[in-house]
N, C-alpha and C. Protein backbone atom coordinates (compact mmCIF):
# COMPACT_ATOMS: atom_id res chain seq x y z
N UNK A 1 0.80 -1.18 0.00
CA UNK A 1 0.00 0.00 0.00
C UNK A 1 0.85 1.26 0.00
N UNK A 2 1.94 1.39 0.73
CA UNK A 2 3.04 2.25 0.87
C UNK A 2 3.54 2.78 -0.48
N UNK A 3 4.02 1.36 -1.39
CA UNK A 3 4.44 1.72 -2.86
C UNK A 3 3.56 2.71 -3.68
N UNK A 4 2.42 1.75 -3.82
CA UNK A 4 0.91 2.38 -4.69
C UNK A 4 1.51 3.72 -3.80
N UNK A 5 0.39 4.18 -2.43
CA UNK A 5 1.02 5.85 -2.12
C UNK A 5 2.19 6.30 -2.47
N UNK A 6 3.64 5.78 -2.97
CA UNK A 6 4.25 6.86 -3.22
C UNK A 6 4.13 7.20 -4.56
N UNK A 7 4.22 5.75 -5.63
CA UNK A 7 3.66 5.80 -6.71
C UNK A 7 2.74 7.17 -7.49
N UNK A 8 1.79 6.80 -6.74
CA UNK A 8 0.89 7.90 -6.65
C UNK A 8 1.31 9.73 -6.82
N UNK A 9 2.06 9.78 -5.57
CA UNK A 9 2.52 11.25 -5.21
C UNK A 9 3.40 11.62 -6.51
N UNK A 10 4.63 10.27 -6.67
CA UNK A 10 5.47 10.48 -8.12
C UNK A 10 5.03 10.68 -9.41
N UNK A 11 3.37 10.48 -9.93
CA UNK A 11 2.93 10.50 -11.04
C UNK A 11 3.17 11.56 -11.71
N UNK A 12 2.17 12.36 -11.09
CA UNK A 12 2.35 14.02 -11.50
C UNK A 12 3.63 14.82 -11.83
N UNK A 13 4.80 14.55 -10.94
CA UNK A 13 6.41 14.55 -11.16
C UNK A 13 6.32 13.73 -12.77
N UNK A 14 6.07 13.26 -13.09
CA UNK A 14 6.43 12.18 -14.89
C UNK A 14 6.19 12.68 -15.72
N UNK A 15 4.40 12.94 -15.25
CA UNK A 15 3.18 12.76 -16.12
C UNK A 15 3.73 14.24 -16.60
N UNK A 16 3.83 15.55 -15.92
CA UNK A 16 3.18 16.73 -16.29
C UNK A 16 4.92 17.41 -16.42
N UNK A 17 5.86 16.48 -16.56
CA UNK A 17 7.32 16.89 -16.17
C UNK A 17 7.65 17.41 -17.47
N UNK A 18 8.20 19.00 -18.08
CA UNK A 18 8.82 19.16 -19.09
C UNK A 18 10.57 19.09 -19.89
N UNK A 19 10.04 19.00 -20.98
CA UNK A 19 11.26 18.78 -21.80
C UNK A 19 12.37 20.08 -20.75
N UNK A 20 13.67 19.49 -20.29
CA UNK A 20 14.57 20.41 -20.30
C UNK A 20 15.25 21.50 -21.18
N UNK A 21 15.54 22.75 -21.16
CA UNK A 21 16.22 23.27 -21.95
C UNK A 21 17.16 24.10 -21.51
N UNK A 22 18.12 24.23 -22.33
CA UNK A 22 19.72 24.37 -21.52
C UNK A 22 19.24 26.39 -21.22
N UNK A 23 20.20 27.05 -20.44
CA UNK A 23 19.73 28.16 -20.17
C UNK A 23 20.62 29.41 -21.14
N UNK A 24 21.41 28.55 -22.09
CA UNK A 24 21.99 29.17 -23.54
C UNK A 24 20.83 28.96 -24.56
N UNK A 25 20.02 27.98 -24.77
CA UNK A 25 19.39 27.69 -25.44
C UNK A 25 18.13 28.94 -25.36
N UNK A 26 17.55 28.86 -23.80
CA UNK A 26 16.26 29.79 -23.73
C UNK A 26 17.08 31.30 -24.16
N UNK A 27 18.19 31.97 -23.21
CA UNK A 27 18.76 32.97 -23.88
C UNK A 27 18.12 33.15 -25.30
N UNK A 28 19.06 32.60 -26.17
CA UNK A 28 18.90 32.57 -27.48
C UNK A 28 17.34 32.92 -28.45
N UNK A 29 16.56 31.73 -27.29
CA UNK A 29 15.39 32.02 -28.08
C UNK A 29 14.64 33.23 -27.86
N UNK A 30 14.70 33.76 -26.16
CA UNK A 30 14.33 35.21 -25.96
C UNK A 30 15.22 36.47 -26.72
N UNK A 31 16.45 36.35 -27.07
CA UNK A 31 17.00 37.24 -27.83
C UNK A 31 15.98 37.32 -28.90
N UNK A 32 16.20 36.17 -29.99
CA UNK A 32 15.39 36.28 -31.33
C UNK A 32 13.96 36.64 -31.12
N UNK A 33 13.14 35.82 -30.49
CA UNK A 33 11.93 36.92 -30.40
C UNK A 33 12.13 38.20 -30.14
N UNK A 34 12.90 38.87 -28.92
CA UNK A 34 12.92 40.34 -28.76
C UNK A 34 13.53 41.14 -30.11
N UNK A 35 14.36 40.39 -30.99
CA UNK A 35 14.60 40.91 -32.11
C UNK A 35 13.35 41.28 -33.40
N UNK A 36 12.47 40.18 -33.32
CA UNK A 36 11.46 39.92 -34.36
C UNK A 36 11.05 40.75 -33.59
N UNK A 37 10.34 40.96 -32.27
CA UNK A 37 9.42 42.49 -32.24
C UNK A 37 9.76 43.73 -32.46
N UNK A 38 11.19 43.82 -31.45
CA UNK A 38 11.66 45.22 -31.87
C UNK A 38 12.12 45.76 -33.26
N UNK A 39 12.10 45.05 -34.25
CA UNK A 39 12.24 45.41 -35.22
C UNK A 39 11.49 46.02 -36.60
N UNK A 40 10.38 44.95 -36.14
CA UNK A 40 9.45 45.25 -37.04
C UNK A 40 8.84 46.97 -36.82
N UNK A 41 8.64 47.58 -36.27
CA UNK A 41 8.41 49.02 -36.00
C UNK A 41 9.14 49.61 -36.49
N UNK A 42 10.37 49.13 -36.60
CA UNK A 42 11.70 50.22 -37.27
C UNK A 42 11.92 49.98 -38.91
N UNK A 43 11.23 48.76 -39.07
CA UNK A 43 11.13 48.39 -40.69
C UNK A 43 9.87 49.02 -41.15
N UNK A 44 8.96 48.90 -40.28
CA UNK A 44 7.32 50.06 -41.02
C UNK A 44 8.13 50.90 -41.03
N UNK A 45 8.73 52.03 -40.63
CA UNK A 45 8.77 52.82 -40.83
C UNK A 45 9.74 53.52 -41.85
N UNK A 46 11.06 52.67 -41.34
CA UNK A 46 11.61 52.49 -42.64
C UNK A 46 11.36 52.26 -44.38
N UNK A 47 9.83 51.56 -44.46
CA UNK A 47 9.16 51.56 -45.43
C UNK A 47 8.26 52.47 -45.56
N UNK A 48 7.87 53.54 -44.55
CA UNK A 48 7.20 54.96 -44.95
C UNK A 48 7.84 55.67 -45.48
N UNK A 49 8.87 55.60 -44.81
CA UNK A 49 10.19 56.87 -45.17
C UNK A 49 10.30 56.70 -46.94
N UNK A 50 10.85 55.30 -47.05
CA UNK A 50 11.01 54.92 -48.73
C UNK A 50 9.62 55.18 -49.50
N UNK A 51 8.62 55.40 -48.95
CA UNK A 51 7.89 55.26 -50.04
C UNK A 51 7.31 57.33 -50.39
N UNK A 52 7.77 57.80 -48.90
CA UNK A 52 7.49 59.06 -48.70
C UNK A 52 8.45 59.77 -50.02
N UNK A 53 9.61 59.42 -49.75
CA UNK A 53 11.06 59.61 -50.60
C UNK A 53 10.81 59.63 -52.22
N UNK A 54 9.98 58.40 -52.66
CA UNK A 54 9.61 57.93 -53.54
C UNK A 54 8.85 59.11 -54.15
N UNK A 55 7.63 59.30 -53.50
CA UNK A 55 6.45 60.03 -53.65
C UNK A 55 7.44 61.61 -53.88
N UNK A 56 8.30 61.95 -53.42
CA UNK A 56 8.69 63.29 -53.89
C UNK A 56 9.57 62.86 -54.95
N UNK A 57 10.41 61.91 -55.16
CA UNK A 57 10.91 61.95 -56.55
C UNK A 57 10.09 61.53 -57.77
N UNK A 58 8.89 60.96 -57.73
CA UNK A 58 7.73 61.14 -58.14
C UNK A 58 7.53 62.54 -58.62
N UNK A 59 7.20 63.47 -57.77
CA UNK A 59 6.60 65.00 -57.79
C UNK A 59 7.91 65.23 -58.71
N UNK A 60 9.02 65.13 -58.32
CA UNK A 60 10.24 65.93 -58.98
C UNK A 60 10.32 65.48 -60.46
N UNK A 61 10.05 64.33 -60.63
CA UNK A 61 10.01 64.15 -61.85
C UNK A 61 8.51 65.12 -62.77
N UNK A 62 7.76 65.39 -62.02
CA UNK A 62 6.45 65.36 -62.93
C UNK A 62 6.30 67.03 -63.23
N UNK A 63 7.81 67.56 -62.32
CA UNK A 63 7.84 68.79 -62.54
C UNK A 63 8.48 69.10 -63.64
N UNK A 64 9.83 68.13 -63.41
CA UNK A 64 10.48 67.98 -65.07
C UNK A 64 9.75 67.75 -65.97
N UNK A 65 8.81 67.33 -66.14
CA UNK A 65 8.03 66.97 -67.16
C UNK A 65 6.79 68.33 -67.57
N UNK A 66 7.05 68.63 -66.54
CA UNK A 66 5.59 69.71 -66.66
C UNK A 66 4.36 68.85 -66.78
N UNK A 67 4.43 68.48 -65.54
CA UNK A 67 2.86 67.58 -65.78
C UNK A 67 2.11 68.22 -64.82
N UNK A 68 1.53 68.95 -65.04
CA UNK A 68 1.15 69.84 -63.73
C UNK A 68 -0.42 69.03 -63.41
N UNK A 69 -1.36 68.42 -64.45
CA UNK A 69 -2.05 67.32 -63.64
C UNK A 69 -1.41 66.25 -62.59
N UNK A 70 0.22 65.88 -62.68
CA UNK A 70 0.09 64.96 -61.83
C UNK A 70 0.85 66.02 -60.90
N UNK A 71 1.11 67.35 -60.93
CA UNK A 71 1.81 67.44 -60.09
C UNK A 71 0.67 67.69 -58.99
N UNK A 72 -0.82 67.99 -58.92
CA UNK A 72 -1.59 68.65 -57.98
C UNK A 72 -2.12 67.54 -57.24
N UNK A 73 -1.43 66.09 -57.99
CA UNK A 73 -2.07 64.47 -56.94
C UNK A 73 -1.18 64.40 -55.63
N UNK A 74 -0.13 65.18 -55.69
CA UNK A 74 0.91 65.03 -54.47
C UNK A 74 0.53 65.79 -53.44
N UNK A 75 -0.36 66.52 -53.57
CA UNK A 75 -0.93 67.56 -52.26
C UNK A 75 -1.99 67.65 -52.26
N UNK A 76 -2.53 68.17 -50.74
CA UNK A 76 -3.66 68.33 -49.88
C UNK A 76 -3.80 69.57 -49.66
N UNK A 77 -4.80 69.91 -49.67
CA UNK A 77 -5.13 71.75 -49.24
C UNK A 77 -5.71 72.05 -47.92
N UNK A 78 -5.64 72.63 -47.48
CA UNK A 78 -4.63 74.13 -48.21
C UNK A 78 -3.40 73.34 -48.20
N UNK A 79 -2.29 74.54 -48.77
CA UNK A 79 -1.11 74.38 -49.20
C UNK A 79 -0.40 75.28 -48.69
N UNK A 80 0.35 75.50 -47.67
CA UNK A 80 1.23 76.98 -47.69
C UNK A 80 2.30 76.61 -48.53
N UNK A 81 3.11 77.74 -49.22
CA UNK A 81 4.26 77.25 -50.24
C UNK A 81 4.78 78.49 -50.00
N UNK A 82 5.83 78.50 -49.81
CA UNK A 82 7.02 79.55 -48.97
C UNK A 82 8.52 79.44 -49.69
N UNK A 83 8.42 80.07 -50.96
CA UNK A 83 10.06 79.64 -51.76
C UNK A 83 10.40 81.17 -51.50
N UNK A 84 9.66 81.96 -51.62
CA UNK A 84 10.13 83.52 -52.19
C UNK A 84 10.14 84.51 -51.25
N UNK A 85 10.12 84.21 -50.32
CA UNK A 85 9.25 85.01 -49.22
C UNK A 85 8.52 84.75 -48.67
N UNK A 86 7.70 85.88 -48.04
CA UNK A 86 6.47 85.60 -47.91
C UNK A 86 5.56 84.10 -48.09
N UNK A 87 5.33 83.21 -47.28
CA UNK A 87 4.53 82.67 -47.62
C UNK A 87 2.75 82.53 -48.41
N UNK A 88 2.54 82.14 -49.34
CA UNK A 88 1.21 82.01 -49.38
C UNK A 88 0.46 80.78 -49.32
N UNK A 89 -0.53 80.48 -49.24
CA UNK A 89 -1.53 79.82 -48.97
C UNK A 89 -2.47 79.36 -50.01
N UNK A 90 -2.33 78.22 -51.00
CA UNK A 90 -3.41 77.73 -51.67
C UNK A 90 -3.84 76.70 -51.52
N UNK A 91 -5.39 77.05 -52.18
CA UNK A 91 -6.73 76.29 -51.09
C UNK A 91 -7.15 75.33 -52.50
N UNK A 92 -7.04 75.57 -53.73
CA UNK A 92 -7.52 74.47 -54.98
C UNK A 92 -6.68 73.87 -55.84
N UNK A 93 -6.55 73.40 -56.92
CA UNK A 93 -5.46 72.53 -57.70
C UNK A 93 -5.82 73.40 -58.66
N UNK A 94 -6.66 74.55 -59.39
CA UNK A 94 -6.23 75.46 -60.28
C UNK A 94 -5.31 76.31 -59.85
N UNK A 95 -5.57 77.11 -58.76
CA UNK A 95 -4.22 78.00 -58.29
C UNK A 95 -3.07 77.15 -58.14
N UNK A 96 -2.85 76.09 -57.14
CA UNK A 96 -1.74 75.40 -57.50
C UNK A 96 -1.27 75.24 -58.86
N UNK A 97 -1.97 74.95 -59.53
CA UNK A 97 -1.49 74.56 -61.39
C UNK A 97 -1.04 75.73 -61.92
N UNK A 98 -1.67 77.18 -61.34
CA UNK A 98 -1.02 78.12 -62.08
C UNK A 98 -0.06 78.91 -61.51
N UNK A 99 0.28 78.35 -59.85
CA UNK A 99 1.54 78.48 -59.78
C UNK A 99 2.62 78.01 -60.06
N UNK A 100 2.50 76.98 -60.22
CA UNK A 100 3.78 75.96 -61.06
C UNK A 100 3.62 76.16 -62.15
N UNK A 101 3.15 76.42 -63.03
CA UNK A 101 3.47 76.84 -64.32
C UNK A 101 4.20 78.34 -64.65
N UNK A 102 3.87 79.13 -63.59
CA UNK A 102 4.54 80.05 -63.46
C UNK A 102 6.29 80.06 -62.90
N UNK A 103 6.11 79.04 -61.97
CA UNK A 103 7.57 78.70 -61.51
C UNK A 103 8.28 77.74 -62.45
N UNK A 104 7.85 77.03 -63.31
CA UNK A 104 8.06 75.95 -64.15
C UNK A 104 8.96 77.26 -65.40
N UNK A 105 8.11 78.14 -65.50
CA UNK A 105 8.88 79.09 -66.64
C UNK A 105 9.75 79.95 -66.00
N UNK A 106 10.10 79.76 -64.82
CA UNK A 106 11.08 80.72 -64.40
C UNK A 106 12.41 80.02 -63.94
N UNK A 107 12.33 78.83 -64.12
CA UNK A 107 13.45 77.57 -63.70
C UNK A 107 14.79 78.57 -64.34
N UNK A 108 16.03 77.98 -64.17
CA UNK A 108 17.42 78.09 -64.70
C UNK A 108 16.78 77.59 -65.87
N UNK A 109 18.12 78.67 -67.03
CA UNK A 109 17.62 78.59 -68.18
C UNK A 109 18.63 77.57 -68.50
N UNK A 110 18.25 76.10 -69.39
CA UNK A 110 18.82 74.93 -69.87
C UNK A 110 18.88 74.16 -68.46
N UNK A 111 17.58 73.82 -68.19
CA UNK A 111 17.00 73.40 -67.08
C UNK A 111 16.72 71.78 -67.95
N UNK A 112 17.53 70.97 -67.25
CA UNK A 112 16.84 69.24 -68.32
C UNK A 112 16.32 68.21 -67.33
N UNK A 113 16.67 68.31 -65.97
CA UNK A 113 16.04 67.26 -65.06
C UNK A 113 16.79 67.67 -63.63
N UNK A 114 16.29 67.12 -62.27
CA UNK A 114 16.55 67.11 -61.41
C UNK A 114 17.49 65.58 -60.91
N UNK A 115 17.63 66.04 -59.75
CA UNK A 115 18.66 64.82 -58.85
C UNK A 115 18.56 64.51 -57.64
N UNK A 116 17.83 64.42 -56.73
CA UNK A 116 17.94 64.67 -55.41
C UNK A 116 19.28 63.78 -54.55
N UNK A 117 20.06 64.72 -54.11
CA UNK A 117 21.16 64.64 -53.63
C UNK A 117 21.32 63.77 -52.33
N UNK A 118 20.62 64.80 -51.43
CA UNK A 118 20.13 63.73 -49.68
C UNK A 118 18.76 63.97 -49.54
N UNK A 119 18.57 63.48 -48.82
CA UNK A 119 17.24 63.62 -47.76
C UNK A 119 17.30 62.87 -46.34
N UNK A 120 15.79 63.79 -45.47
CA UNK A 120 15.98 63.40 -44.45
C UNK A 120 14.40 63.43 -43.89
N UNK A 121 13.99 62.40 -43.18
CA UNK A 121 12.61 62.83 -43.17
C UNK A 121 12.53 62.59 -41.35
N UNK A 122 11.96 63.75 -40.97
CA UNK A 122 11.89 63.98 -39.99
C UNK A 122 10.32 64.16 -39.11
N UNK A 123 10.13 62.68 -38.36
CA UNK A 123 9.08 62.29 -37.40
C UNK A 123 8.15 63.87 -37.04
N UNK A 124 7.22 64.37 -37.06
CA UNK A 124 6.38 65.15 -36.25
C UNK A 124 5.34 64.10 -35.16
N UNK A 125 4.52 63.88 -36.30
CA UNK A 125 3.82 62.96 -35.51
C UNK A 125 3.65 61.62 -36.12
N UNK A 126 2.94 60.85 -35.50
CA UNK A 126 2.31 59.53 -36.14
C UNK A 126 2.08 59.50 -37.45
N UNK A 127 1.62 60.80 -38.06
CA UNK A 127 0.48 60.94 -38.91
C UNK A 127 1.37 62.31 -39.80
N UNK A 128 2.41 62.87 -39.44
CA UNK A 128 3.00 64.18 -39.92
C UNK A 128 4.62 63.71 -39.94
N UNK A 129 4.83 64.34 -41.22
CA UNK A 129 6.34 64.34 -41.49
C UNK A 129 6.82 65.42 -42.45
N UNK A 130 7.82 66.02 -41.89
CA UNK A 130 9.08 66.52 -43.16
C UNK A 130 10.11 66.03 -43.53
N UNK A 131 10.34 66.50 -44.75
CA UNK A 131 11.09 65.57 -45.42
C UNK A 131 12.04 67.52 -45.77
N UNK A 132 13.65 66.92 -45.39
CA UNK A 132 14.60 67.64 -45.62
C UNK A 132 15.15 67.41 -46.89
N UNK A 133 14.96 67.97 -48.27
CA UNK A 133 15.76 66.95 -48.98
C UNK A 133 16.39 68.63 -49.93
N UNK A 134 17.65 67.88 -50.31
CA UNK A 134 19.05 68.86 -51.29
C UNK A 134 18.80 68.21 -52.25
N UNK A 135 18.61 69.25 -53.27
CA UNK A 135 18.18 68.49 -55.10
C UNK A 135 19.63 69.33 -55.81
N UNK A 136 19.85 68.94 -56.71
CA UNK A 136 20.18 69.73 -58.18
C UNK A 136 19.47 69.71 -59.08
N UNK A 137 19.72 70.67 -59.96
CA UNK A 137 19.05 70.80 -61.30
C UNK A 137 20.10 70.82 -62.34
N UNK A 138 19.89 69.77 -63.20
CA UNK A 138 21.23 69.97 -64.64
C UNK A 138 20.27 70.29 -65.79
N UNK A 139 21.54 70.83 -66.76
CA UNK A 139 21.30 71.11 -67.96
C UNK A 139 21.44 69.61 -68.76
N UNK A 140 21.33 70.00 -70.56
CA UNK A 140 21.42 68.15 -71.22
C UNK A 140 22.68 68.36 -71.22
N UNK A 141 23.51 69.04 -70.91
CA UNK A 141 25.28 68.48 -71.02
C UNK A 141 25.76 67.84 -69.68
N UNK A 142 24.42 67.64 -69.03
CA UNK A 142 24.50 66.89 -67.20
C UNK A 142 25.64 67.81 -66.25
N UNK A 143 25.41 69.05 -66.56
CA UNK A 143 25.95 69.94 -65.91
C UNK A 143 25.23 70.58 -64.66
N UNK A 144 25.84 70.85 -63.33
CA UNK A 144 24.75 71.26 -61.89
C UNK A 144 24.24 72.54 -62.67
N UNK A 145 23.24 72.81 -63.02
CA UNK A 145 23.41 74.86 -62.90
C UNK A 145 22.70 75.34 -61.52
N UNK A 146 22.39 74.45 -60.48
CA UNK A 146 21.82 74.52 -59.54
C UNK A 146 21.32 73.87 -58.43
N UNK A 147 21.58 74.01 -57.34
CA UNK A 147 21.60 72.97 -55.77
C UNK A 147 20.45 74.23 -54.79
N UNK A 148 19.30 73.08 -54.68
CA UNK A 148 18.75 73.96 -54.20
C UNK A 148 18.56 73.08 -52.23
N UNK A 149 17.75 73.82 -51.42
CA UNK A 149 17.39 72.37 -50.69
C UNK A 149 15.74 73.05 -50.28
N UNK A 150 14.63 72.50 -49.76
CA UNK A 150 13.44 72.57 -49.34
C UNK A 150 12.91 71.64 -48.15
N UNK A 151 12.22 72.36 -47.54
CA UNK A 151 11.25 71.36 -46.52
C UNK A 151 10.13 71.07 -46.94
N UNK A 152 9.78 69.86 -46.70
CA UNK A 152 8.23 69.36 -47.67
C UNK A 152 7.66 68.83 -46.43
N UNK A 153 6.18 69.56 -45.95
CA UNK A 153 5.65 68.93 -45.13
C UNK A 153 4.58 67.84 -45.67
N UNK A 154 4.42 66.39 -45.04
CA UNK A 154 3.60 65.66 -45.75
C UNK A 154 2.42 65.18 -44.54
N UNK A 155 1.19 64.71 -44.66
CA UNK A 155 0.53 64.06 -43.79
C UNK A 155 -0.05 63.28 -44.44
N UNK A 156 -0.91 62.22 -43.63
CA UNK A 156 -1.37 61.23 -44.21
C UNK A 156 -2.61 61.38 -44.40
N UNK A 157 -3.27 61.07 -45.55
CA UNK A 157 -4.68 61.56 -45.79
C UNK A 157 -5.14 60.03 -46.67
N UNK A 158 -6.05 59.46 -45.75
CA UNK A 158 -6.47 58.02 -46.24
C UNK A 158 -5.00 57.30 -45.72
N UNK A 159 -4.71 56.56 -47.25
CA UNK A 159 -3.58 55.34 -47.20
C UNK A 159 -2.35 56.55 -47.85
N UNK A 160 -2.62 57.36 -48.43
CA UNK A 160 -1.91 57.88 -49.09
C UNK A 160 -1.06 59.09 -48.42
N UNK A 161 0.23 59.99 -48.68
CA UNK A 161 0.54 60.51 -48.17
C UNK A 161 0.76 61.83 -48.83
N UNK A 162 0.52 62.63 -48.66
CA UNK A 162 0.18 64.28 -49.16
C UNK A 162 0.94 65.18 -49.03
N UNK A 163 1.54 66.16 -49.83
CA UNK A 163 2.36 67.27 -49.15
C UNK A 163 1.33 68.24 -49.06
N UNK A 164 1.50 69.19 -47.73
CA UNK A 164 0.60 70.36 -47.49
C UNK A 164 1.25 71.29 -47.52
N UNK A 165 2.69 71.32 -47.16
CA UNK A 165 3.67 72.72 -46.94
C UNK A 165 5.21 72.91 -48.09
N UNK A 166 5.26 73.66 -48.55
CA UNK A 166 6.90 73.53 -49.16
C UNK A 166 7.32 74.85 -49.06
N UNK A 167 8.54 74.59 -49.03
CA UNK A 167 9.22 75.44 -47.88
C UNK A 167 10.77 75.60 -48.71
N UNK A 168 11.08 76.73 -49.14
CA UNK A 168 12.46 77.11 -49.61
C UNK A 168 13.82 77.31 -48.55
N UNK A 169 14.70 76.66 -48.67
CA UNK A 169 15.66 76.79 -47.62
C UNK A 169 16.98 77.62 -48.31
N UNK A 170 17.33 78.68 -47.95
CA UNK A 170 18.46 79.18 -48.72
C UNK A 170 19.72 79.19 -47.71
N UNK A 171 20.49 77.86 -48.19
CA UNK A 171 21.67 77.66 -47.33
C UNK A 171 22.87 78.54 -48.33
N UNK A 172 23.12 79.52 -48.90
CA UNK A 172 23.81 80.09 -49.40
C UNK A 172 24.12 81.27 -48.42
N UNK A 173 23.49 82.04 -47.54
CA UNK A 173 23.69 83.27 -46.71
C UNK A 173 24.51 82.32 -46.07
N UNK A 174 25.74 83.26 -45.48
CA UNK A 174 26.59 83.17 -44.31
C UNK A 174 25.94 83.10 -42.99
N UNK A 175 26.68 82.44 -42.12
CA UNK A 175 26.15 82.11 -40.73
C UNK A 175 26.78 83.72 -40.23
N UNK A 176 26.31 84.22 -39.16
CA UNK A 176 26.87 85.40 -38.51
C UNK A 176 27.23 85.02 -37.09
């Protein structure tokens, strides 16, 4: 009767006893999971950034082109646009269209395509970003006649991502 009782008490010890695993082994496996989570957040975003990037060399091209229908799909209104001064403020895709056509004819003369040099896109919010980016402009002998740089504010509107602000940066003045 003694046996059976200890029998007994030892079952549960067998029955419900798990596989060992060495304490290099668990290490290991908690590293790699903490890798697979922490990472994935830094790869979304990393894939906003690229596609944000995208979406203005997109625009840059469609300026070279003078496509001024596709250029008014890249933004949301209002618009502040701040190259010259003074900022102004447009609220439809006709005024937009007939400001770029106006700036489109005032480019460097033997103006043949753009380049964007760097960029940098910089977090506001969840939902808001600027994008720092240094372009050139060449002539067809692929000559610079011009390095400009701009801030492009973008937000997200639906799935898609929008510029609302552009912004002229003139790094040519001396620091004082």
């Amino acid at each position: 009767m003694k046996k059976i009782l200890f029998l007994l008490l030892l079952l549960p010890v067998f029955v419900f006893s798990q596989k060992q695993v060495s304490m290099k082994k668990m290490h290991s496996n908690l590293a790699s999971m903490k890798k697979k989570v922490s990472s994935k957040p830094i790869n979304m975003k990393k894939n906003v950034e690229n596609r944000i990037i995208n979406k203005w060399e997109e625009y840059s091209k469609a300026f070279e082109y003078s496509d001024f229908e596709k250029i008014k799909t890249y933004f949301t209104y209002p618009v502040t646009l701040s190259l010259f001064g003074d900022p102004m403020i447009v609220d439809n895709e006709k005024d937009l269209m007939n400001w770029y056509k106006k700036i489109r004819n005032e480019v460097q003369d033997g103006y043949k395509y753009s380049m964007l040099e760097k960029s940098r896109v910089i977090w506001i919010s969840k939902n808001i970003c600027m994008v720092d980016a240094t372009y050139s402009r060449f002539n067809s002998n692929y000559e610079r006649i011009f390095t400009g740089r701009g801030i492009y504010m973008y937000k997200r509107v639906g799935k898609a991502w929008k510029m609302f602000s552009m912004s002229g940066v003139d790094f040519n003045k001396k620091k004082k």
